[in-house]
N, C-alpha and C. Protein backbone atom coordinates (compact mmCIF):
# COMPACT_ATOMS: atom_id res chain seq x y z
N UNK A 1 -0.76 -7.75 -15.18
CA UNK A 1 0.33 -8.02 -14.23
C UNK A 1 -0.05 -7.50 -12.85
N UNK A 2 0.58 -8.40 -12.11
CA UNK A 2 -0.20 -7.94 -10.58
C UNK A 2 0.71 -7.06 -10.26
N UNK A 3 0.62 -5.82 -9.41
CA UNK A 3 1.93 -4.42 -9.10
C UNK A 3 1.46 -4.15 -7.87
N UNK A 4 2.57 -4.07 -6.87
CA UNK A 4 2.83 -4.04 -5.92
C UNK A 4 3.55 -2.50 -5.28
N UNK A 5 2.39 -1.75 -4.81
CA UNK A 5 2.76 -0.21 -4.22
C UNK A 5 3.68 -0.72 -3.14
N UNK A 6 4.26 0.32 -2.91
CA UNK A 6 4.71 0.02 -0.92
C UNK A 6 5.57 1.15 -0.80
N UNK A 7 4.96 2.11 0.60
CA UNK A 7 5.55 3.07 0.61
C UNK A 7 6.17 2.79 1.90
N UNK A 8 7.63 3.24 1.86
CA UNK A 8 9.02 2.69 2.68
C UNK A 8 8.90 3.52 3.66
N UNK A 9 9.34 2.84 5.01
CA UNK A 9 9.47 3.88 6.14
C UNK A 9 11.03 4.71 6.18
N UNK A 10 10.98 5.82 6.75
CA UNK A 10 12.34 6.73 6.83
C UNK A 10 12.80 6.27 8.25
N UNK A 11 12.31 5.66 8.89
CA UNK A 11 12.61 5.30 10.32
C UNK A 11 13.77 4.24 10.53
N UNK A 12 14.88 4.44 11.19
CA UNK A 12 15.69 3.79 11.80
C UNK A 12 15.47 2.08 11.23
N UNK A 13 16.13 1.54 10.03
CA UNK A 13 16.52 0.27 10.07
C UNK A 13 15.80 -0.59 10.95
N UNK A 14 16.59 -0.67 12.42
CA UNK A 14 16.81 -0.95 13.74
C UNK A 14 15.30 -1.65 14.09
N UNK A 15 14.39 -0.16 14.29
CA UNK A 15 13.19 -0.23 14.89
C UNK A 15 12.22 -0.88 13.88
N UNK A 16 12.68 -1.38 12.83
CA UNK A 16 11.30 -2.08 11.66
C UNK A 16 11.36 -3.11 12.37
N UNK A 17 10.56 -3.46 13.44
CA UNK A 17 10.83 -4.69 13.39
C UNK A 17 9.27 -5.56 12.78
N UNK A 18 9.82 -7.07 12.58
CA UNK A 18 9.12 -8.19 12.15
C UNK A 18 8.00 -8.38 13.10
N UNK A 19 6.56 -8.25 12.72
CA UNK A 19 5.23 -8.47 13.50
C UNK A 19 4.36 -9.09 13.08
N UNK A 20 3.77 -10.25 13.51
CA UNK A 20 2.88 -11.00 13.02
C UNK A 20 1.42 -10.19 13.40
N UNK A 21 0.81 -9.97 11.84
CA UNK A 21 -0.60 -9.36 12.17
C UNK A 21 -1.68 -10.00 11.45
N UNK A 22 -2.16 -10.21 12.97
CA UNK A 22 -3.77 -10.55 12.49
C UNK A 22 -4.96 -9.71 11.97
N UNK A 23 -5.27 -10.26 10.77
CA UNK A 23 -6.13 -9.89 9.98
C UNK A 23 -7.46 -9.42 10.28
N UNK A 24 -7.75 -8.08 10.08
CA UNK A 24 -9.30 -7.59 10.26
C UNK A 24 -10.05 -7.83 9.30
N UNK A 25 -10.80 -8.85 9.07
CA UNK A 25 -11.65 -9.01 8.29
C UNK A 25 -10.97 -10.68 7.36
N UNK A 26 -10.82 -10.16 6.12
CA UNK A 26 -10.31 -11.13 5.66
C UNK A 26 -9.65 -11.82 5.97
N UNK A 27 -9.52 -13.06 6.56
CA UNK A 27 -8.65 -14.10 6.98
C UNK A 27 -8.23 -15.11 5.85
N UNK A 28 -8.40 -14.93 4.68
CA UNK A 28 -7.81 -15.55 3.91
C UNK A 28 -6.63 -14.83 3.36
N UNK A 29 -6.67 -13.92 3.56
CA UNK A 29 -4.89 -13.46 3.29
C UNK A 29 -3.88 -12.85 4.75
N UNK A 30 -4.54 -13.64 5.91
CA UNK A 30 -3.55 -13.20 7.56
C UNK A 30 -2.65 -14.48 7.34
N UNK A 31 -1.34 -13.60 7.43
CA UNK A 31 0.12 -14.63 7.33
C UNK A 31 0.19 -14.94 9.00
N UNK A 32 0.76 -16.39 8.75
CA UNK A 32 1.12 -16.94 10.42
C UNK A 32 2.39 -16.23 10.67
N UNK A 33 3.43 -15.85 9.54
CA UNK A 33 4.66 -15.81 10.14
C UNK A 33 5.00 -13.95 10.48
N UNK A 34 5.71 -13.76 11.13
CA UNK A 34 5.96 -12.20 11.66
C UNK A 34 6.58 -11.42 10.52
N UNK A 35 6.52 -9.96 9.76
CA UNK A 35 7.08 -9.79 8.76
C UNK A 35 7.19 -7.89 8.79
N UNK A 36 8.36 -7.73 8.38
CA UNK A 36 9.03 -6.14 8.57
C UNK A 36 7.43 -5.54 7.20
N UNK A 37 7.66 -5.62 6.38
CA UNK A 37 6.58 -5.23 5.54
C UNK A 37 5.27 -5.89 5.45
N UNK A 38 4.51 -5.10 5.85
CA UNK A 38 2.55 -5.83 6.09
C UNK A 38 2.43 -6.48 4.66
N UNK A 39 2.61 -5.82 3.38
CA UNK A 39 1.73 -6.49 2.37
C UNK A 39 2.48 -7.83 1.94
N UNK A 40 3.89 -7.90 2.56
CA UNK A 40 4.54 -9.15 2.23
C UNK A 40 3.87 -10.60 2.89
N UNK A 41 3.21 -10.38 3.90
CA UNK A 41 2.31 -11.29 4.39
C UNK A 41 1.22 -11.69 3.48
N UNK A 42 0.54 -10.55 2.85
CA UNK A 42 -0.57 -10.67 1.98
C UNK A 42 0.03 -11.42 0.56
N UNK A 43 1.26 -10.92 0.29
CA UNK A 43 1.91 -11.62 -1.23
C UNK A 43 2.02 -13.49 -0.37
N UNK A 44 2.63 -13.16 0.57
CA UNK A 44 2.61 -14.88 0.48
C UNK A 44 1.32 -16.32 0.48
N UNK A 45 0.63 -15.32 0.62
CA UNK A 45 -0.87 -16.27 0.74
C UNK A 45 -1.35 -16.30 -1.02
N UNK A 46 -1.00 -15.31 -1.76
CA UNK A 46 -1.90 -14.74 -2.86
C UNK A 46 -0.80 -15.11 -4.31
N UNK A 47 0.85 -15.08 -3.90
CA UNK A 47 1.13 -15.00 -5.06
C UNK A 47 1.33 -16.51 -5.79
N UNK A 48 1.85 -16.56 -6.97
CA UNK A 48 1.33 -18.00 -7.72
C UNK A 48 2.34 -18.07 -8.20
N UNK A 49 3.06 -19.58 -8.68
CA UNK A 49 4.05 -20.06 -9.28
C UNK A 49 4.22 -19.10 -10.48
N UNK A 50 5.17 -19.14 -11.49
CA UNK A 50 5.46 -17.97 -12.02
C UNK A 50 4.33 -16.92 -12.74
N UNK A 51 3.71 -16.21 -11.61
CA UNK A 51 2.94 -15.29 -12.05
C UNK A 51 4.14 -14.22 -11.99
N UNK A 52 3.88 -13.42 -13.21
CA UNK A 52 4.67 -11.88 -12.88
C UNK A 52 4.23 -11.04 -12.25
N UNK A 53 5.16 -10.32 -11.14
CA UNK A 53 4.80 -9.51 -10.41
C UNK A 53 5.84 -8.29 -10.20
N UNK A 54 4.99 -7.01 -10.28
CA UNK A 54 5.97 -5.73 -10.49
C UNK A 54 5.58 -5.46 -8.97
N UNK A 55 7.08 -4.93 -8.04
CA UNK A 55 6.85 -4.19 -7.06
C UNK A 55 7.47 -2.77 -7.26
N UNK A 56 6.58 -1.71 -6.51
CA UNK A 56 6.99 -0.54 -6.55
C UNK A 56 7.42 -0.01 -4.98
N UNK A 57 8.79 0.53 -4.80
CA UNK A 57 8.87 1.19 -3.47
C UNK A 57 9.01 2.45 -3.74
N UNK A 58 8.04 3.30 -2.87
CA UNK A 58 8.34 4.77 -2.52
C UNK A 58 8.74 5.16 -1.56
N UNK A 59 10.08 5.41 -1.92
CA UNK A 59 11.18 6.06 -1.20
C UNK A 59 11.24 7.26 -0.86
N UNK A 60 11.60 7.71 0.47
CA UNK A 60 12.15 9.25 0.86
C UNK A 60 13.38 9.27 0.70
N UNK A 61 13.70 10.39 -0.10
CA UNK A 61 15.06 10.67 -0.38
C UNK A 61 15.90 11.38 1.04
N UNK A 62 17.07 11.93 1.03
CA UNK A 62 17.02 12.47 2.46
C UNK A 62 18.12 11.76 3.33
N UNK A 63 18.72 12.11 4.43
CA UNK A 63 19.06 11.46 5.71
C UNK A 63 18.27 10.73 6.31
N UNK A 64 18.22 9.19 6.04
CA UNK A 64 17.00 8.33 6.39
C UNK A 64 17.45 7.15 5.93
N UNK A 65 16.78 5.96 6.77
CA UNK A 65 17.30 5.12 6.43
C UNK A 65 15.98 4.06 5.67
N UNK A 66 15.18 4.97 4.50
CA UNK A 66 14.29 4.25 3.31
C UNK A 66 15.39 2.88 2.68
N UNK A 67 16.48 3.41 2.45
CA UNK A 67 17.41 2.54 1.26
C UNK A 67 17.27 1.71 1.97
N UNK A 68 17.84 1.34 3.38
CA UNK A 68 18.42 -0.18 4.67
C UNK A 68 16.64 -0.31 4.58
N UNK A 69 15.69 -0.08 4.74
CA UNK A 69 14.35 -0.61 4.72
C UNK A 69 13.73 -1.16 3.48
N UNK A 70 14.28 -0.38 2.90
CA UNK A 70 13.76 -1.22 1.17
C UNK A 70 14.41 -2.51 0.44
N UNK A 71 15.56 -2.65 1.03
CA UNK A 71 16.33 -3.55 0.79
C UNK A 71 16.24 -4.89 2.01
N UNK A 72 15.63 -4.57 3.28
CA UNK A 72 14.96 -5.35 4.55
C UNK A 72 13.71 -6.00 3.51
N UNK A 73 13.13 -5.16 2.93
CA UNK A 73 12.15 -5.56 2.75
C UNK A 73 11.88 -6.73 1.15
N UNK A 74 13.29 -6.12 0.64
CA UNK A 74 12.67 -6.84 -0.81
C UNK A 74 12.90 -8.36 0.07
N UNK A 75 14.75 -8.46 0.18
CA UNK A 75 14.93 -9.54 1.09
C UNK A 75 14.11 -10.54 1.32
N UNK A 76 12.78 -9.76 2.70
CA UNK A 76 12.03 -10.48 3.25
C UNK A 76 10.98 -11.23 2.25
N UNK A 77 10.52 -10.49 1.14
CA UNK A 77 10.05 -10.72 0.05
C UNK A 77 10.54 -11.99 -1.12
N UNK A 78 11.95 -11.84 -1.06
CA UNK A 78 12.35 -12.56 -1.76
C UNK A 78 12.74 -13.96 -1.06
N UNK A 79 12.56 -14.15 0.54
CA UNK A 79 12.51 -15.50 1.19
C UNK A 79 11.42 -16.02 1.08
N UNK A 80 10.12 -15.22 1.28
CA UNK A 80 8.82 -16.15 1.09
C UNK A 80 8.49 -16.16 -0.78
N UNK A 81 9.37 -15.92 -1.37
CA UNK A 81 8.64 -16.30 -2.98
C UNK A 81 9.73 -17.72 -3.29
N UNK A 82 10.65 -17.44 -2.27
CA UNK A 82 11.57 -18.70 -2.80
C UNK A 82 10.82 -20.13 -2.61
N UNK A 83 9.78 -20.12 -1.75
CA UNK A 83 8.80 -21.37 -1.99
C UNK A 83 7.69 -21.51 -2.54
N UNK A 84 7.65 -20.42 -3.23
CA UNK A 84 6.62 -19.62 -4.60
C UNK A 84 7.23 -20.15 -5.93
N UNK A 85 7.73 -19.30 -6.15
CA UNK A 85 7.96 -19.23 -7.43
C UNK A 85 7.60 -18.55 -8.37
N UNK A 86 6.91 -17.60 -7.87
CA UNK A 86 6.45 -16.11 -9.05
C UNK A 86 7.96 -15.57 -9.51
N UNK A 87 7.47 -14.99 -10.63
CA UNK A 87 8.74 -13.78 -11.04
C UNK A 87 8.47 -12.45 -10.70
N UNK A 88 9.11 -12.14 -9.71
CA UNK A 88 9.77 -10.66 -9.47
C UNK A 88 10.60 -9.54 -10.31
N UNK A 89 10.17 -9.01 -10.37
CA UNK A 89 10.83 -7.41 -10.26
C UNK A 89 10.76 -6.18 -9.93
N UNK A 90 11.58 -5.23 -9.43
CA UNK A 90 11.44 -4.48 -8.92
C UNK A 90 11.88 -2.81 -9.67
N UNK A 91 10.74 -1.71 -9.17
CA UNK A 91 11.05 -0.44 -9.38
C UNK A 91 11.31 0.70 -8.40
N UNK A 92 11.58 1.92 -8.38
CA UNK A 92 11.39 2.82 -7.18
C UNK A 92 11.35 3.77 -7.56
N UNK A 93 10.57 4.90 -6.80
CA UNK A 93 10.32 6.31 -6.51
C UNK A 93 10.87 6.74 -5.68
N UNK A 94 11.37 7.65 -6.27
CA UNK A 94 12.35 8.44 -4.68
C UNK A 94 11.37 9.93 -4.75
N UNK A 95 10.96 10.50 -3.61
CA UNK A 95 9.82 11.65 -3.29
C UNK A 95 11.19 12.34 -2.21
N UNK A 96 11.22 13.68 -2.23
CA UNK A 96 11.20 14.34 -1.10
C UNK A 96 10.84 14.58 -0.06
N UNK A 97 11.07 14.77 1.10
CA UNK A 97 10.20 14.80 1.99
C UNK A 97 9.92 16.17 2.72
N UNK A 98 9.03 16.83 1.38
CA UNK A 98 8.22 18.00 1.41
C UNK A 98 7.03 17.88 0.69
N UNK A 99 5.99 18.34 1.79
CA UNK A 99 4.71 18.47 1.49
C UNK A 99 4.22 19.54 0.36
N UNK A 100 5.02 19.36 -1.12
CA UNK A 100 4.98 20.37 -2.16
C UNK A 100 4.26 19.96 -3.32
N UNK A 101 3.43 21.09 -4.12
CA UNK A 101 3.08 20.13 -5.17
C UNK A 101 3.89 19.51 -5.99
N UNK A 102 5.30 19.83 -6.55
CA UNK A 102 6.45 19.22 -7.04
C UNK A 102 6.51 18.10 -6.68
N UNK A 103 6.31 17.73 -5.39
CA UNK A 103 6.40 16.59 -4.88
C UNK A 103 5.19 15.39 -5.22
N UNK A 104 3.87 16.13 -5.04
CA UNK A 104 2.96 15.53 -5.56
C UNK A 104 2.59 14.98 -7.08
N UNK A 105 3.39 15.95 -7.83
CA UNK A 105 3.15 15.39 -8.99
C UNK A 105 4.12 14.75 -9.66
N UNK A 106 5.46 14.66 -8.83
CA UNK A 106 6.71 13.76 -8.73
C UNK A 106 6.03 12.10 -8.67
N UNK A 107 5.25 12.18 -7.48
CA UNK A 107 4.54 10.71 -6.80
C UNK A 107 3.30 10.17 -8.18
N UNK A 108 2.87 11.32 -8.27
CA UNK A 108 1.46 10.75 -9.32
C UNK A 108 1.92 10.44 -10.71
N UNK A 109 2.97 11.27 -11.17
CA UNK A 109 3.46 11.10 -12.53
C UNK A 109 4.24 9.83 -12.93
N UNK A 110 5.13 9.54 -11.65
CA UNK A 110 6.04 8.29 -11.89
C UNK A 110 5.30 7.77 -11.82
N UNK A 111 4.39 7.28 -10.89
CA UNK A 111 3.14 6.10 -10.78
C UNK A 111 2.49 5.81 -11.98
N UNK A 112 1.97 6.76 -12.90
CA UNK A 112 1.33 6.65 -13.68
C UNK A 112 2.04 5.79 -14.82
N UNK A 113 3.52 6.51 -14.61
CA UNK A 113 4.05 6.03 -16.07
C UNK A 113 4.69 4.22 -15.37
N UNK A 114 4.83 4.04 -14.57
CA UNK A 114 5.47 2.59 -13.54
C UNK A 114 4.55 1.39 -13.59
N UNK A 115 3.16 1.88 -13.52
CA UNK A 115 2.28 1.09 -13.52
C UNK A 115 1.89 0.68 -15.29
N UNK A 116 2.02 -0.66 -15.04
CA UNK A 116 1.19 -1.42 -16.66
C UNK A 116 -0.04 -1.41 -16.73
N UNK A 117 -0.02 -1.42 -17.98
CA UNK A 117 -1.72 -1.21 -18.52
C UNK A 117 -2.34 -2.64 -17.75
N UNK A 118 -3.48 -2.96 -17.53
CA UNK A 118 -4.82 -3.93 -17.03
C UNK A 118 -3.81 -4.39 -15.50
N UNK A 119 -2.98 -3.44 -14.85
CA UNK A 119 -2.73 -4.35 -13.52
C UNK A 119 -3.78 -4.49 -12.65
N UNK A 120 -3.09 -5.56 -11.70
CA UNK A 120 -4.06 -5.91 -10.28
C UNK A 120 -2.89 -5.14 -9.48
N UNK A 121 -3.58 -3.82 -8.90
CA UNK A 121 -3.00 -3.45 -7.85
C UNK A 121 -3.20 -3.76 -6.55
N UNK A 122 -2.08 -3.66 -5.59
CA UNK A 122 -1.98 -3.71 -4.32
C UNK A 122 -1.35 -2.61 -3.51
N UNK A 123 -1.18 -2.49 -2.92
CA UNK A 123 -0.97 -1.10 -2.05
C UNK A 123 -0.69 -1.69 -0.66
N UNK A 124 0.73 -0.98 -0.07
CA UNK A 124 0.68 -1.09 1.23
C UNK A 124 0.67 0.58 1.65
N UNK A 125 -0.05 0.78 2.57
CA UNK A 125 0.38 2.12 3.48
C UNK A 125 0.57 2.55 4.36
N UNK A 126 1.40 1.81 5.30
CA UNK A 126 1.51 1.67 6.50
C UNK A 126 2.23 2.44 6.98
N UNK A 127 3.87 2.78 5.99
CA UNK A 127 4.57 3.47 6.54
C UNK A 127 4.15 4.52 5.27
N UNK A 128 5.56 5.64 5.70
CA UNK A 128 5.29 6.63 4.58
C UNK A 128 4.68 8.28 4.95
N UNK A 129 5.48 8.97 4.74
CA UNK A 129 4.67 10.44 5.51
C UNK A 129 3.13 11.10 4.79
N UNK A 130 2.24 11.55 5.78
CA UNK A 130 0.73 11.54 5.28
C UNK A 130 0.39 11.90 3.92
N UNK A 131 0.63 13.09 3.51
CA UNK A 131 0.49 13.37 1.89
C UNK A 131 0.52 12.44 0.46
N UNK A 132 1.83 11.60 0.96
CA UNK A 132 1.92 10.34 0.29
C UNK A 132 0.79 9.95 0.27
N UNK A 133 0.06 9.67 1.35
CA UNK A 133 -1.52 8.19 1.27
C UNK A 133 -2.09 9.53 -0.58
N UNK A 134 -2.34 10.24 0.00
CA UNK A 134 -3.56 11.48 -0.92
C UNK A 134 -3.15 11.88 -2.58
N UNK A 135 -1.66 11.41 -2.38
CA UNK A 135 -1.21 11.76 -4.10
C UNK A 135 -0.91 10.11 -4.62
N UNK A 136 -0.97 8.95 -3.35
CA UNK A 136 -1.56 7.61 -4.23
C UNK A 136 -2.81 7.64 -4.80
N UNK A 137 -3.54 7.95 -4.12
CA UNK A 137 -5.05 7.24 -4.30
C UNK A 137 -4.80 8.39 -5.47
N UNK A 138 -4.72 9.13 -6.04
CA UNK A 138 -4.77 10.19 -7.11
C UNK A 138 -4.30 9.52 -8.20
N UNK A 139 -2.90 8.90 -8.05
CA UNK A 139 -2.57 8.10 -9.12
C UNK A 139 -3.07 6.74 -9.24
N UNK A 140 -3.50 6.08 -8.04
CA UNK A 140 -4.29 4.97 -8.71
C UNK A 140 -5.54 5.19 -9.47
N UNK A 141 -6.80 6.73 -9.43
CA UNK A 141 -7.39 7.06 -9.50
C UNK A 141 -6.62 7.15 -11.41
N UNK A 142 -5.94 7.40 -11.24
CA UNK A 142 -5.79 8.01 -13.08
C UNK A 142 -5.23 6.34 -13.36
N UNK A 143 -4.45 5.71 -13.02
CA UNK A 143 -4.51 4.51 -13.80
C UNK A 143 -5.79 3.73 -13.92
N UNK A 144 -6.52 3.36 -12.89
CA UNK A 144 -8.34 3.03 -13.12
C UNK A 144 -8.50 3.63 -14.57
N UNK A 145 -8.31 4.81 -14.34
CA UNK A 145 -9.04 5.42 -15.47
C UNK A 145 -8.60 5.27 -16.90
N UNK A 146 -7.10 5.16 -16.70
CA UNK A 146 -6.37 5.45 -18.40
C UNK A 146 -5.84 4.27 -18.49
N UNK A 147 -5.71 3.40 -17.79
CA UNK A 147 -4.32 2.03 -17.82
C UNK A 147 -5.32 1.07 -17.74
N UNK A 148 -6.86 0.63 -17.34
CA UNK A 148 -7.15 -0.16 -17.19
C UNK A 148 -6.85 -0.97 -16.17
N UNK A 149 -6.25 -0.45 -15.39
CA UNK A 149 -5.80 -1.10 -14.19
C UNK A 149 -6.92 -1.57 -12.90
N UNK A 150 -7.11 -2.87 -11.97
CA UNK A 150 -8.14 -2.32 -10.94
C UNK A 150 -7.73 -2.70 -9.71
N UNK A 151 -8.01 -1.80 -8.80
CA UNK A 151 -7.18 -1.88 -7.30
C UNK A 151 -8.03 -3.11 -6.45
N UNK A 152 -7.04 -3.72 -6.05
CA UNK A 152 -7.57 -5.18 -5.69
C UNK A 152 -7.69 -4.76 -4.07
N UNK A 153 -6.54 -4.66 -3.42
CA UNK A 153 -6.75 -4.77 -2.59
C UNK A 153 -5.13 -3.20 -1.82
N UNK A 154 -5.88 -2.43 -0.42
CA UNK A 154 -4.90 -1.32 0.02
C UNK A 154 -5.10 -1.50 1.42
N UNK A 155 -3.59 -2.16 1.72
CA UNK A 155 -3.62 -1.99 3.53
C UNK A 155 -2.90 -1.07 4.09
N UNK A 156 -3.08 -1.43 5.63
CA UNK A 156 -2.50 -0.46 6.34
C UNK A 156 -2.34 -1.43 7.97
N UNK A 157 -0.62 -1.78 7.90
CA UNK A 157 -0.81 -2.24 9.42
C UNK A 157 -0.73 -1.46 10.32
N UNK A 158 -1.29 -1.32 11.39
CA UNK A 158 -1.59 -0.77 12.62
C UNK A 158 -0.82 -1.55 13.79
N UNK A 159 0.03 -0.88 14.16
CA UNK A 159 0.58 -0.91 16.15
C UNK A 159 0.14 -0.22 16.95
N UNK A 160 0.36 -0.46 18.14
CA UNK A 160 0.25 0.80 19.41
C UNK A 160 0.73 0.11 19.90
N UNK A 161 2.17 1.21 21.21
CA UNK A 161 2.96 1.01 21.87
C UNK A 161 2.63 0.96 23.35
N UNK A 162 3.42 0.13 23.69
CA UNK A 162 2.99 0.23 25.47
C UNK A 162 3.74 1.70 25.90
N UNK A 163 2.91 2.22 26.76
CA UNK A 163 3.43 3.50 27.01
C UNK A 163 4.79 3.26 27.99
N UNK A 164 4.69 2.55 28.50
CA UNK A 164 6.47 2.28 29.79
C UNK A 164 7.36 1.20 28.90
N UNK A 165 6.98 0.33 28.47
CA UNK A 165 8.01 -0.22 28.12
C UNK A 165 8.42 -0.39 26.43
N UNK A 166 7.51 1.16 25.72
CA UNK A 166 7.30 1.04 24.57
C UNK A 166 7.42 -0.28 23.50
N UNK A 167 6.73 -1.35 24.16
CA UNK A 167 6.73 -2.25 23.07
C UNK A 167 5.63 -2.06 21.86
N UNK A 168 5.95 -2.94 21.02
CA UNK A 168 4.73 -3.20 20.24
C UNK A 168 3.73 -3.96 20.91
N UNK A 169 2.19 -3.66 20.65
CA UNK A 169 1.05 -4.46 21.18
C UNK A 169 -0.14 -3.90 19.90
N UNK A 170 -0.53 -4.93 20.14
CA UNK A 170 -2.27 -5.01 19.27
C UNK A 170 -2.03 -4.81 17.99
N UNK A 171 -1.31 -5.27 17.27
CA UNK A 171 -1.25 -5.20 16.49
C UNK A 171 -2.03 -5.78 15.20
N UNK A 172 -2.54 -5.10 13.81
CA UNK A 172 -3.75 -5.40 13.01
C UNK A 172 -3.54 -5.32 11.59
N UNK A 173 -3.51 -5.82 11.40
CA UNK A 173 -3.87 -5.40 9.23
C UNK A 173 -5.39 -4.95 8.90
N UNK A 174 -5.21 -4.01 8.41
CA UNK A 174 -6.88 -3.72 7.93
C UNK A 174 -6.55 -3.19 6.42
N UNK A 175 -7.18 -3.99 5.99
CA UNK A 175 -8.25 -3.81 4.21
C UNK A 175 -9.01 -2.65 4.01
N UNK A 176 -8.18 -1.53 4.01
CA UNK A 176 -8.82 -0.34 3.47
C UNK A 176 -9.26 0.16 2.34
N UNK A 177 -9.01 -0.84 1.61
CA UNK A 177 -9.40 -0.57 -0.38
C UNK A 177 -11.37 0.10 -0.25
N UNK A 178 -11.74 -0.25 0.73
CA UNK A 178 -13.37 0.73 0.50
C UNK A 178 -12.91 2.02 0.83
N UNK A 179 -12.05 2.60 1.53
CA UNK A 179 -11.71 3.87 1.54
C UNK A 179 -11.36 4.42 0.48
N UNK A 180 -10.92 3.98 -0.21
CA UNK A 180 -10.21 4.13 -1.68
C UNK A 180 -11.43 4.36 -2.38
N UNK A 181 -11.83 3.20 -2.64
CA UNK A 181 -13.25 3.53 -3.29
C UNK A 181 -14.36 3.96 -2.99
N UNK A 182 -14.64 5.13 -1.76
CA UNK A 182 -15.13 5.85 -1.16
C UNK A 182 -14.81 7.15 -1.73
N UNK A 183 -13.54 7.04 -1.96
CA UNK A 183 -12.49 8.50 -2.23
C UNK A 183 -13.13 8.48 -3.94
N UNK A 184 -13.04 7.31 -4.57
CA UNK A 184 -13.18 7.63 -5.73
C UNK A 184 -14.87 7.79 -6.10
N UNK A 185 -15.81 7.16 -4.99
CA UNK A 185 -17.22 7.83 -5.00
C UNK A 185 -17.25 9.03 -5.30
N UNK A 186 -16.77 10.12 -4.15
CA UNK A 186 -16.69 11.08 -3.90
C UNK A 186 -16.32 11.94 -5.20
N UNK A 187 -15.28 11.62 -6.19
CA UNK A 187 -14.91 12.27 -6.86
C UNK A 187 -16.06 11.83 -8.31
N UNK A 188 -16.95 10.81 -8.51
CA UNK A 188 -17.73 10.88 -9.27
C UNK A 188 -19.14 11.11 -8.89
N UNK A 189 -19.46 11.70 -7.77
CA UNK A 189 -20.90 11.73 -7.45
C UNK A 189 -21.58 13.14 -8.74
N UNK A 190 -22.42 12.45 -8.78
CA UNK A 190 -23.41 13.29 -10.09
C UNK A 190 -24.52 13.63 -9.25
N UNK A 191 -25.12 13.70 -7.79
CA UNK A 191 -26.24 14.00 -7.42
C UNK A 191 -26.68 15.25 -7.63
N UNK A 192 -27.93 15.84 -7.74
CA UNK A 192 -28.28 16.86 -8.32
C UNK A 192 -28.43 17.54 -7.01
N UNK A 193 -28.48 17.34 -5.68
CA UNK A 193 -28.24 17.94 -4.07
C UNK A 193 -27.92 17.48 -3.65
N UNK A 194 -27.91 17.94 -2.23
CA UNK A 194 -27.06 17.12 -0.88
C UNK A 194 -27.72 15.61 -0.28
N UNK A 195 -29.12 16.31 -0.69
CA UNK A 195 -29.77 15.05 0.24
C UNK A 195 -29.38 13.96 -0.18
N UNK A 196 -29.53 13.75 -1.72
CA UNK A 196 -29.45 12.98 -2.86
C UNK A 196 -27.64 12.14 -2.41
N UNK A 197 -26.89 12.83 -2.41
CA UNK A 197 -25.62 12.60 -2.10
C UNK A 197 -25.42 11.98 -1.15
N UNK A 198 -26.61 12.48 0.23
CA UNK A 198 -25.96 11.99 1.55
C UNK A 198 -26.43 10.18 1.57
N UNK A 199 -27.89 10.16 0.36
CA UNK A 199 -28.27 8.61 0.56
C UNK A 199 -27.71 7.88 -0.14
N UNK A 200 -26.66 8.40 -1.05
CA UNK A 200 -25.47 7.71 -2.08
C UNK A 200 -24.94 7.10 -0.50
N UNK A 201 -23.87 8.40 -0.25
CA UNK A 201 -23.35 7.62 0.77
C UNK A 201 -23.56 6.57 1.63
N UNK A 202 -24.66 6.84 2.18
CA UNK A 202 -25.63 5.88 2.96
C UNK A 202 -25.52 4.26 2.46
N UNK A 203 -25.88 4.08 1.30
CA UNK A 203 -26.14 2.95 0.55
C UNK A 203 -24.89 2.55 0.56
N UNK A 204 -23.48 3.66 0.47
CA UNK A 204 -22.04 2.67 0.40
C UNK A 204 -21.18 1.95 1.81
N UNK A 205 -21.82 2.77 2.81
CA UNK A 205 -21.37 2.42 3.96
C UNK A 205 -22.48 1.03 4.30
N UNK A 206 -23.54 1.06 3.77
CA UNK A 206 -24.52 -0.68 4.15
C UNK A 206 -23.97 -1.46 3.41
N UNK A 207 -22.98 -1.36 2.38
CA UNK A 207 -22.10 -2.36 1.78
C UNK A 207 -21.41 -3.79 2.31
């Protein structure tokens, strides 16, 4: 089953707004149309008449407006499948928003148990406070391992604001899933020294 990460912004409703982003690299999954959630662009190019598909939102619990964004977002989700036709459903994580291990193993544990055995994961990480990115890749790291699961594809859209009239400008999607699997190099390197290690690396960045 294909499963769908997405970690929710705590930011003002209001300010999510809808942005059409062009694709770094892969252009077979850059959506024409403008969209509050990045990977919902990527589901509309990729998903298939009734394929099943699990989405997961990670939520900040809190004074915040995650709930009005998660619900922006299934929404937006659920207008571009209406000329799809996959089957949907949906789960959620609610995290604190403290940088604790409680918290971390709140994020890795639900994940573990949320996610189905042999999925195609996806990942958005665009929004979401930093710690979050470091206790995903941990739990996608243990489903790889125990669920059979394999991470297809992990973005991250990118803005920058005009400094006077704070708009949005330049905006990008980038395909970070080699970071991921950089991260998970890292955690299996067997080299017997450094040198040895540094030409591992070497060889993954000429990829």
């Amino acid at each position: 089953m294909k499963t769908i990460i997405i970690t929710v912004p705590m930011k003002r409703a209001d300010t999510v707004h809808p942005i059409q982003y062009p694709v770094d690299g892969n252009k077979t999954i850059e959506y024409e149309n403008p969209v509050r959630c990045p990977i919902n662009g990527v589901l509309a190019k990729t998903l298939k008449k009734n394929e099943e598909i699990k989405v997961i939102y990670i939520i900040t619990t809190g004074e915040n407006d995650s709930e009005q964004n998660k619900k922006a977002f299934i929404e937006e989700l659920e207008e571009i499948n209406s000329k799809i036709g996959a089957k949907l459903s949906y789960d959620t994580i609610e995290i604190e928003f403290l940088p604790t291990k409680q918290t971390y193993n709140k994020l890795i544990t639900d994940l573990a148990e949320k996610v189905p055995d042999n999925a195609e994961v996806y990942a958005d990480i665009t929004y979401g406070f930093k710690p979050e990115t470091l206790s995903l890749f941990c739990a996608l790291r243990f489903v790889e391992e125990f669920r059979e699961a394999l991470v297809q594809f992990i973005v991250y859209g990118k803005v920058e604001f005009n400094n006077e009239t704070r708009k949005i400008e330049h905006p990008m999607l980038f395909d970070i899933t080699s970071l991921y699997y950089l991260f998970k190099l890292m955690g299996t390197m067997g080299a017997a020294n450094a040198k040895e290690a540094a030409e591992t690396l070497k060889e993954f960045f000429a990829i």
